[in-house]
C-alpha atoms as a PDB file:
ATOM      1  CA  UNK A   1       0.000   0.000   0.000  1.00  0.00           C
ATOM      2  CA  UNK A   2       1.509   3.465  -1.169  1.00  0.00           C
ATOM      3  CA  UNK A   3       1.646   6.207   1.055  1.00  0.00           C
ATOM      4  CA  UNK A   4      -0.462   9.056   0.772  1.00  0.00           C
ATOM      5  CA  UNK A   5       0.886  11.619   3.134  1.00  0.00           C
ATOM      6  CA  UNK A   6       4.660  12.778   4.706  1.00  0.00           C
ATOM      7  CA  UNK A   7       5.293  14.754   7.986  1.00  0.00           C
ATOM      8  CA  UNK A   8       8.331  16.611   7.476  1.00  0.00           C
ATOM      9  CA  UNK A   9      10.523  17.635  11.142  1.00  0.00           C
ATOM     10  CA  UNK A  10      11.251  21.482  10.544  1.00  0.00           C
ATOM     11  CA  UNK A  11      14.736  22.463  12.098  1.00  0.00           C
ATOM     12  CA  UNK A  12      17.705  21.166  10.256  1.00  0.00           C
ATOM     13  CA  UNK A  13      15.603  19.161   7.900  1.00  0.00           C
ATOM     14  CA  UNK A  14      13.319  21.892   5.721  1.00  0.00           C
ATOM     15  CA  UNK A  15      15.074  25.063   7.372  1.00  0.00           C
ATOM     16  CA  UNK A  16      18.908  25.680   8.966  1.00  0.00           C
ATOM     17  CA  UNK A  17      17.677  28.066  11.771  1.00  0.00           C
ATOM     18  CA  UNK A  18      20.745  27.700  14.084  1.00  0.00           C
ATOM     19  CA  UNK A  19      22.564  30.988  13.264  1.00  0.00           C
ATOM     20  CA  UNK A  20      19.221  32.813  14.445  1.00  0.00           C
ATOM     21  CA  UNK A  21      18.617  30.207  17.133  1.00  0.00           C
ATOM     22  CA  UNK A  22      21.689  30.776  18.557  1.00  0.00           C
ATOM     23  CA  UNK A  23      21.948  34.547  18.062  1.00  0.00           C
ATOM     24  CA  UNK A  24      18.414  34.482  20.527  1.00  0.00           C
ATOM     25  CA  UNK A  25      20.121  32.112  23.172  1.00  0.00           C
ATOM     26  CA  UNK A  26      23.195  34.128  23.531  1.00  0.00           C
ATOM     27  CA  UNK A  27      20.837  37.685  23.733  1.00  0.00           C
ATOM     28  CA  UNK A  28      19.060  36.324  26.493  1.00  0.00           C
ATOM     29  CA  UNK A  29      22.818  34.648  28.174  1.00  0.00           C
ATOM     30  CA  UNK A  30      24.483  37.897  27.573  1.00  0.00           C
ATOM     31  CA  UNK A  31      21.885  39.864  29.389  1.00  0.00           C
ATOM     32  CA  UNK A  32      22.405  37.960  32.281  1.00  0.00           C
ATOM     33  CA  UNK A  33      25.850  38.776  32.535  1.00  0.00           C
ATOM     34  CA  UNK A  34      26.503  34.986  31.253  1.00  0.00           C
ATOM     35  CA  UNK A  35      28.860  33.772  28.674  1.00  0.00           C
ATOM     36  CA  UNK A  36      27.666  33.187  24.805  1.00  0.00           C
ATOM     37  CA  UNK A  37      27.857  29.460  23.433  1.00  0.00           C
ATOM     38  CA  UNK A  38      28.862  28.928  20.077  1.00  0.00           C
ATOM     39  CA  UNK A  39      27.138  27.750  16.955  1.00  0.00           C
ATOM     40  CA  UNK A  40      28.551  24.236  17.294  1.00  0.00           C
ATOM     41  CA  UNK A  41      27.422  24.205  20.790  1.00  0.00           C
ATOM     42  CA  UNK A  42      23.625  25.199  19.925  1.00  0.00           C
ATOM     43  CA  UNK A  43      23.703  22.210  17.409  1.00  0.00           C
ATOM     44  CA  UNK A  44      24.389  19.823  19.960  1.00  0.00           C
ATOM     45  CA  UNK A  45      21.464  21.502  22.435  1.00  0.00           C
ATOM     46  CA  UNK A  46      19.009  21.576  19.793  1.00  0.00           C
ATOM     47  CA  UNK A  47      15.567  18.855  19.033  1.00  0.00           C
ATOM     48  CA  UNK A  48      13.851  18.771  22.429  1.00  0.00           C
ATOM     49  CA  UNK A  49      12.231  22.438  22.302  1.00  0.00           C
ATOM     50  CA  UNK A  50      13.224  26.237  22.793  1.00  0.00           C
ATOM     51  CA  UNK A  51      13.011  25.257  27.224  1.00  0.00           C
ATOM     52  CA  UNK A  52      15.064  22.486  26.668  1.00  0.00           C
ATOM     53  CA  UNK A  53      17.774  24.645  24.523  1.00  0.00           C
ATOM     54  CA  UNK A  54      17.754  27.440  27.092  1.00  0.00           C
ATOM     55  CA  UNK A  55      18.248  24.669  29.973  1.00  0.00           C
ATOM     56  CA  UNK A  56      20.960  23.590  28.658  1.00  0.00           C
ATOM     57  CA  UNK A  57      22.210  26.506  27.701  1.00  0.00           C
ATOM     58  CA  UNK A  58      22.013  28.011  31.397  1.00  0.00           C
ATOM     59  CA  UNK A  59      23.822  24.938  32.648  1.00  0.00           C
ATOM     60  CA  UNK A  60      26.500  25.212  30.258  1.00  0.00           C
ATOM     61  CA  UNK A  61      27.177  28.941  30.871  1.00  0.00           C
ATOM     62  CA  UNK A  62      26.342  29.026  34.482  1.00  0.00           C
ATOM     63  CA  UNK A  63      28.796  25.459  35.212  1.00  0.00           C
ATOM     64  CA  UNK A  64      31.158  24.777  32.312  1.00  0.00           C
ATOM     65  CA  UNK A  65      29.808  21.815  32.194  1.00  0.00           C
ATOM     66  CA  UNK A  66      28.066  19.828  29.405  1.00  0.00           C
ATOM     67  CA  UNK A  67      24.563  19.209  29.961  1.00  0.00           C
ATOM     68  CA  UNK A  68      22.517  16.107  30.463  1.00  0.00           C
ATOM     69  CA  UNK A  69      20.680  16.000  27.069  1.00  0.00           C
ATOM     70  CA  UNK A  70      19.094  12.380  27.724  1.00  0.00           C
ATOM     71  CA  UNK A  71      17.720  14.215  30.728  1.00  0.00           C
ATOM     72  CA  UNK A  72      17.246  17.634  33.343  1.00  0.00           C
ATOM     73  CA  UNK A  73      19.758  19.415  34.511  1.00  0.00           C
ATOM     74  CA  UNK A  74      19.892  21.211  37.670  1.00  0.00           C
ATOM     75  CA  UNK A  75      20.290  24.999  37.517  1.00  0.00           C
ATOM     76  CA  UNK A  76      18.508  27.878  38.791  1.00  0.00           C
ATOM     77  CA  UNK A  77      14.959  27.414  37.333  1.00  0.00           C
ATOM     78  CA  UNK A  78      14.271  31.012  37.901  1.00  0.00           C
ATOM     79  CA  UNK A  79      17.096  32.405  35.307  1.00  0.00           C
ATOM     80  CA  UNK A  80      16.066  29.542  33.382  1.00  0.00           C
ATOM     81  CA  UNK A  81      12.671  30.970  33.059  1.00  0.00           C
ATOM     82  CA  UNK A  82      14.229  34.731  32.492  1.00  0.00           C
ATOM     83  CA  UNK A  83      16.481  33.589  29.829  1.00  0.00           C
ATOM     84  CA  UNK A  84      13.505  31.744  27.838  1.00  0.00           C
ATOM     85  CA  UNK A  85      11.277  34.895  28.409  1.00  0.00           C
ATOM     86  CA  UNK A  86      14.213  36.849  27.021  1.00  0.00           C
ATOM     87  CA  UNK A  87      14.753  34.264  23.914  1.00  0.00           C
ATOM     88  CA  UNK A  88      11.171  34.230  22.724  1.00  0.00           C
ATOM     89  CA  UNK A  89      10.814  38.084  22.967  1.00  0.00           C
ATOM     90  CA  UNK A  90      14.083  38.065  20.644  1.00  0.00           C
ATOM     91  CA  UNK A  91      13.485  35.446  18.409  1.00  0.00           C
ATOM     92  CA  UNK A  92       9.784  36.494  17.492  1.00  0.00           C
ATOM     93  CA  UNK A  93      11.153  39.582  15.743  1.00  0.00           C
ATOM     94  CA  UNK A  94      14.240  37.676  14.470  1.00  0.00           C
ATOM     95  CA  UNK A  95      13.624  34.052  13.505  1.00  0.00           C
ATOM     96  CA  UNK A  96      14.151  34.670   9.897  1.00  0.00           C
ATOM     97  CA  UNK A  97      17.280  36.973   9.726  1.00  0.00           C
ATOM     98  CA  UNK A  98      19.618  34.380   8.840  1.00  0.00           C
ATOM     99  CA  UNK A  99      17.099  31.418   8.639  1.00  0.00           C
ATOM    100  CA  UNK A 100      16.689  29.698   4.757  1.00  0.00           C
ATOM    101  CA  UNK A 101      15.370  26.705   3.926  1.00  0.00           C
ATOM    102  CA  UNK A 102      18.189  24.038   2.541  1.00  0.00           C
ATOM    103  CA  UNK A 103      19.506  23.480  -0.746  1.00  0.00           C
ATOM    104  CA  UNK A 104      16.994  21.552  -3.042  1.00  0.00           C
ATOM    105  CA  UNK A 105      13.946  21.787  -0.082  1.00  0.00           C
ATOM    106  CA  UNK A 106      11.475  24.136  -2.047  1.00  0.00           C
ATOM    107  CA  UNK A 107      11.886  21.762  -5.445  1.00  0.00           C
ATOM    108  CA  UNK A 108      11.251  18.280  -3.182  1.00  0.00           C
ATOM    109  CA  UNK A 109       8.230  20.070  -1.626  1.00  0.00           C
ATOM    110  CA  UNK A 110       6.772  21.448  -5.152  1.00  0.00           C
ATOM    111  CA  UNK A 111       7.068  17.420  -5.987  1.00  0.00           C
ATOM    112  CA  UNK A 112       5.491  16.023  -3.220  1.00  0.00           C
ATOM    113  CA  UNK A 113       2.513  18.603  -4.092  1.00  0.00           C
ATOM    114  CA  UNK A 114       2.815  17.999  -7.707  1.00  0.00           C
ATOM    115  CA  UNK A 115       2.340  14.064  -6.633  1.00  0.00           C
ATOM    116  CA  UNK A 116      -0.751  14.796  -5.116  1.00  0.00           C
ATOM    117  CA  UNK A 117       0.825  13.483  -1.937  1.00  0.00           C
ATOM    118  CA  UNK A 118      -0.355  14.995   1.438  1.00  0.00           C
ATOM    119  CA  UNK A 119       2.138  16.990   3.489  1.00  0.00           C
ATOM    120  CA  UNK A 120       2.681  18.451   7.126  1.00  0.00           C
ATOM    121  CA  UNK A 121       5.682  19.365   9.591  1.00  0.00           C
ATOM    122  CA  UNK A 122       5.630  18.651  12.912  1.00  0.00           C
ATOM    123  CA  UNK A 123       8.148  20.476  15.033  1.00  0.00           C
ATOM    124  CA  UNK A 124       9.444  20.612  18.798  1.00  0.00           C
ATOM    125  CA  UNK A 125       9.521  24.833  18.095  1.00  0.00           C
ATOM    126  CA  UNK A 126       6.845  26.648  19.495  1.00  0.00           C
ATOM    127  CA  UNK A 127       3.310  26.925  17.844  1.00  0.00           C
ATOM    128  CA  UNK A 128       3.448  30.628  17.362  1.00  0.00           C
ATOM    129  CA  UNK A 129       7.060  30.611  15.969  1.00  0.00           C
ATOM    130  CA  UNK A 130       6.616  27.724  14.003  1.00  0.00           C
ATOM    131  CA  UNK A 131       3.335  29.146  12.054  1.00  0.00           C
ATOM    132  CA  UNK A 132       4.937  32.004  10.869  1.00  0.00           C
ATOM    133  CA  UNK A 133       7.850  30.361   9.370  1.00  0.00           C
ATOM    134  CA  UNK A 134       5.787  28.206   7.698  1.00  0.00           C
ATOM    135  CA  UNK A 135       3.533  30.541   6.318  1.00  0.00           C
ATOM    136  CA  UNK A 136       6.990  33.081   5.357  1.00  0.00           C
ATOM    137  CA  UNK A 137       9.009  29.552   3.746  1.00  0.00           C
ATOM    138  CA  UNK A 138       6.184  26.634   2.843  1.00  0.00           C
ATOM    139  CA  UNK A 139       2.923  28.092   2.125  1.00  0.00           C
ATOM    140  CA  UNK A 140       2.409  25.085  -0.191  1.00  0.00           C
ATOM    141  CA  UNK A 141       2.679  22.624   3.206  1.00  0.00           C
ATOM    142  CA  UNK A 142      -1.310  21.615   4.438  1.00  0.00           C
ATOM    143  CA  UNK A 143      -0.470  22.324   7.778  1.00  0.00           C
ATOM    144  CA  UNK A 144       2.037  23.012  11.062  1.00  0.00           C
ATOM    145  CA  UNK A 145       1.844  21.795  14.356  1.00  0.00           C
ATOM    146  CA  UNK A 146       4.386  22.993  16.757  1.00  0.00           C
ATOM    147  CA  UNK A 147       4.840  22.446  20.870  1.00  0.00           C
ATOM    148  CA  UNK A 148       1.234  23.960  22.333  1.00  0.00           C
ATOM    149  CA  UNK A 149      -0.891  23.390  25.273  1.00  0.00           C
ATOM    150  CA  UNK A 150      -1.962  19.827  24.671  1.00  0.00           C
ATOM    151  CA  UNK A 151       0.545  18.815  22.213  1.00  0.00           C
ATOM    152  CA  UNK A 152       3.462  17.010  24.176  1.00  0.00           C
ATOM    153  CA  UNK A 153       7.127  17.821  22.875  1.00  0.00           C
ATOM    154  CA  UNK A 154       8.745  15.315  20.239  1.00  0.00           C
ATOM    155  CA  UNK A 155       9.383  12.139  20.894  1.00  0.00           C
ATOM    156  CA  UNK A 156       5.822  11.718  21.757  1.00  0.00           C
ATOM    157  CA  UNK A 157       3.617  10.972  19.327  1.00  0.00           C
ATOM    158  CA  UNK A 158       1.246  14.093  19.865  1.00  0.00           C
ATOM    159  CA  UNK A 159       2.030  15.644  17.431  1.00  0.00           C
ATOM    160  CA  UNK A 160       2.006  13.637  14.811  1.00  0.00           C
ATOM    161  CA  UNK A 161      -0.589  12.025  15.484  1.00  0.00           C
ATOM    162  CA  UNK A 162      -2.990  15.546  15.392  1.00  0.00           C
ATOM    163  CA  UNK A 163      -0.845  16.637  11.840  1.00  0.00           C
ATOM    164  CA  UNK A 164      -2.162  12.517  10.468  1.00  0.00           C
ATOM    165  CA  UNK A 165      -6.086  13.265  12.086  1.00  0.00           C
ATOM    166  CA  UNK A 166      -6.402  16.778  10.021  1.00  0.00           C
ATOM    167  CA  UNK A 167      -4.554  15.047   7.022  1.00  0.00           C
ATOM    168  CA  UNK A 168      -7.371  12.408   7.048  1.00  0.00           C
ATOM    169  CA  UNK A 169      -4.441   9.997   7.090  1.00  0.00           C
ATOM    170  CA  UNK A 170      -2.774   7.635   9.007  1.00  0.00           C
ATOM    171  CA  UNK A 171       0.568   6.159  10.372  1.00  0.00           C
ATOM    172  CA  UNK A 172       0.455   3.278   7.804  1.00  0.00           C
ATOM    173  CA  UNK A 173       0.503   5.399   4.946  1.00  0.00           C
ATOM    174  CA  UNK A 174       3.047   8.200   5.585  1.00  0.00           C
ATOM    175  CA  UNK A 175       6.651   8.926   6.219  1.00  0.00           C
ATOM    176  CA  UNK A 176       8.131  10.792   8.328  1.00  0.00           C
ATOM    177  CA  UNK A 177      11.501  12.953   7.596  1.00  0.00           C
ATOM    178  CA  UNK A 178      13.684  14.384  10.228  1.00  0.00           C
ATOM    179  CA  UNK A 179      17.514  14.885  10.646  1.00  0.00           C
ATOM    180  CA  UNK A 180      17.770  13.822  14.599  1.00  0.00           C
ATOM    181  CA  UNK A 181      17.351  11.272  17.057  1.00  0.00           C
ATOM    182  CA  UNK A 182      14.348  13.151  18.897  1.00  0.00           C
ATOM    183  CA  UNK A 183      12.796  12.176  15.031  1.00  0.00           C
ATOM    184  CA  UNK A 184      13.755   8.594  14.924  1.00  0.00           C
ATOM    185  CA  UNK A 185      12.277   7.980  18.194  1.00  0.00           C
ATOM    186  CA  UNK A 186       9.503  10.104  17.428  1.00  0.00           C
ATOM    187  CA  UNK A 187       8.600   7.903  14.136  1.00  0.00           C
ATOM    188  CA  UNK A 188       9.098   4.636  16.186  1.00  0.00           C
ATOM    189  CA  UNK A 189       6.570   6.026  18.665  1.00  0.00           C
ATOM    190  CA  UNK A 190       3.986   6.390  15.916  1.00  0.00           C
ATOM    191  CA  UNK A 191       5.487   3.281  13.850  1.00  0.00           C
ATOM    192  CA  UNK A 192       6.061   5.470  10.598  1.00  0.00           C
ATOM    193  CA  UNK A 193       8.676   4.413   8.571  1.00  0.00           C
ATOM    194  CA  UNK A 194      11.268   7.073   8.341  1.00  0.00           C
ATOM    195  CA  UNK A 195      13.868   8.979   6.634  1.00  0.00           C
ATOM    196  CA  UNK A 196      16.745  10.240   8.293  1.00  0.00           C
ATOM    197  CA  UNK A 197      18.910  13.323   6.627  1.00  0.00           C
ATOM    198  CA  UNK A 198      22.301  13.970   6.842  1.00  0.00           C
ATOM    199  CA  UNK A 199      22.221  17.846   5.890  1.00  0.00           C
ATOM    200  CA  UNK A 200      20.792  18.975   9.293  1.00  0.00           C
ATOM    201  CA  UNK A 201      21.780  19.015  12.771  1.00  0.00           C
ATOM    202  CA  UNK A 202      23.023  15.494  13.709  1.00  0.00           C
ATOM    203  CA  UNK A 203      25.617  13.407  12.023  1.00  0.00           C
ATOM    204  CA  UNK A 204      25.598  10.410   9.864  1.00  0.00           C
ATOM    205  CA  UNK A 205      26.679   8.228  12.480  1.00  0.00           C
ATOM    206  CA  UNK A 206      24.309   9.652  15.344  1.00  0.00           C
ATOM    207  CA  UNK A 207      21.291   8.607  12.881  1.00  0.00           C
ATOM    208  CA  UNK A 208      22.541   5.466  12.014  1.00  0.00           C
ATOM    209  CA  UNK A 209      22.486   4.198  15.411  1.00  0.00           C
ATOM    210  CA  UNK A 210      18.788   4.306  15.205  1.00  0.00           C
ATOM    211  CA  UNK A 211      18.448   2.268  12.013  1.00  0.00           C
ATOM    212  CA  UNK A 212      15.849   4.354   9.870  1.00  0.00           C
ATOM    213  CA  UNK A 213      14.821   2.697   6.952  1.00  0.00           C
ATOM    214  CA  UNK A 214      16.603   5.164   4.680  1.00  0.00           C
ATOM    215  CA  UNK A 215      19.046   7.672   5.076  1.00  0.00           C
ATOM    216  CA  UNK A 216      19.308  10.294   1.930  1.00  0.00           C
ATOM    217  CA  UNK A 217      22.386  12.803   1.314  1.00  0.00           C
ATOM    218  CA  UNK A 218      20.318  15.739  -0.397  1.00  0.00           C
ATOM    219  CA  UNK A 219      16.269  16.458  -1.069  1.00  0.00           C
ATOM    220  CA  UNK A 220      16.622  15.264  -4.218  1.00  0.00           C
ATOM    221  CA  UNK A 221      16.949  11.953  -3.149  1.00  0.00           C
ATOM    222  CA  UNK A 222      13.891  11.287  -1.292  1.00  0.00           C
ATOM    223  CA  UNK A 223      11.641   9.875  -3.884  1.00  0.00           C
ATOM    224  CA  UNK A 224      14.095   7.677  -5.257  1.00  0.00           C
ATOM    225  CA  UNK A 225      14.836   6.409  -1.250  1.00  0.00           C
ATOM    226  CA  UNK A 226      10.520   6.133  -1.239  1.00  0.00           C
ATOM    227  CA  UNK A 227      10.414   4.566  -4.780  1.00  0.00           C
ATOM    228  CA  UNK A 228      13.060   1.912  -3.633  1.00  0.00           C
ATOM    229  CA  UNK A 229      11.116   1.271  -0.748  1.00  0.00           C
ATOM    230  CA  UNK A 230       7.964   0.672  -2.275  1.00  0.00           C
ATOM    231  CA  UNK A 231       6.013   3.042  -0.919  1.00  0.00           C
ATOM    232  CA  UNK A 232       5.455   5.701  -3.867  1.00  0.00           C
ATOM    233  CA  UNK A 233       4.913   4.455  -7.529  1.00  0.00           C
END
């Protein structure tokens, strides 16, 4: 049975937002007197949610120490909370200021339109944030559902789960795409197959420990990867 539908993860798999991502963590940081991470280190904090990025963050600056990112880490849950208000009041007037959607990402969505196919992204950002990027980058995309009352964080199947109910669709005839290990477990919670990508925020070897069933290189591979597979004609 062909699929009919694909839920796409949104950060470092359809857009790179980590310059602007961590341009917001290190406004909030640097207000507090704390010192800035770098770029590298934001890609390692990133794929649980803006809280979980400014935990870790905090910890980081405020110990020198790296964070538990299988887990919490204990730090002063009151800066924590300044430091997030601080981020989203930042990065709602700057989200796009560096942010661009990958090489080859607005031609692979024009084809799964053009293929009739059914098509969402389901992200750990939050709702409000995540809407208008959509709307600025993927207007073509049926529909976003980012982290809201109601709608547990990634890996849980939330999500996912509300993007397949307004799509009319269901886990055994999608896909889902994502470029970290918050998506493979995500896609095993739902039991989607899934497609890991090696352009986003994760490495080759980090996905491969979760076995997806394909991993692709560039956009342009993903019908070919979904044509092997048998799940598109």
């Amino acid at each position: 049975m062909y699929i009919n539908s694909i839920i796409f993860d949104l950060d470092g798999t359809l857009l790179d937002t980590l310059d602007d991502l961590t341009a917001a963590v290190n406004r909030a940081l640097i207000s507090f007197s704390l010192p800035p991470i770098t770029k590298a280190t934001a890609r390692r904090y990133v794929g649980n949610g803006v809280p979980k990025l400014i935990e870790r963050a905090v910890y980081f600056a405020t110990t020198g120490n790296e964070p538990d990112l299988d887990g919490g880490n204990d730090c002063d849950r009151s800066l924590v909370s300044a430091c997030l208000a601080l981020f989203t009041e930042y990065y709602d007037k700057h989200s796009q200021d560096y942010t661009a959607p990958y090489a080859g990402v607005a031609q692979m969505l024009a084809a799964v339109k053009d293929m009739g196919l059914k098509s969402a992204i389901v992200t750990n950002k939050y709702d409000a944030a995540a809407r208008k990027l959509k709307d600025i980058f993927f207007p073509t995309v049926d529909l976003i559902i980012g982290t809201r009352k109601g709608i547990r964080p990634k890996p849980a199947p939330d999500g996912v789960n509300k993007a397949l109910e307004l799509l009319g669709s269901s886990a055994a005839r999608s896909v889902y795409v994502g470029d970290g290990e918050t998506d493979m477990e995500t896609a095993a919670a739902c039991g989607m197959p899934v497609v890991a990508v090696t352009w986003g925020f994760r490495d080759e070897a980090v996905l491969r420990e979760f076995h997806p069933n394909f991993i692709i290189d560039s956009p342009s591979e993903l019908f070919d990867a979904l044509r092997g597979g048998g799940l598109i004609e």
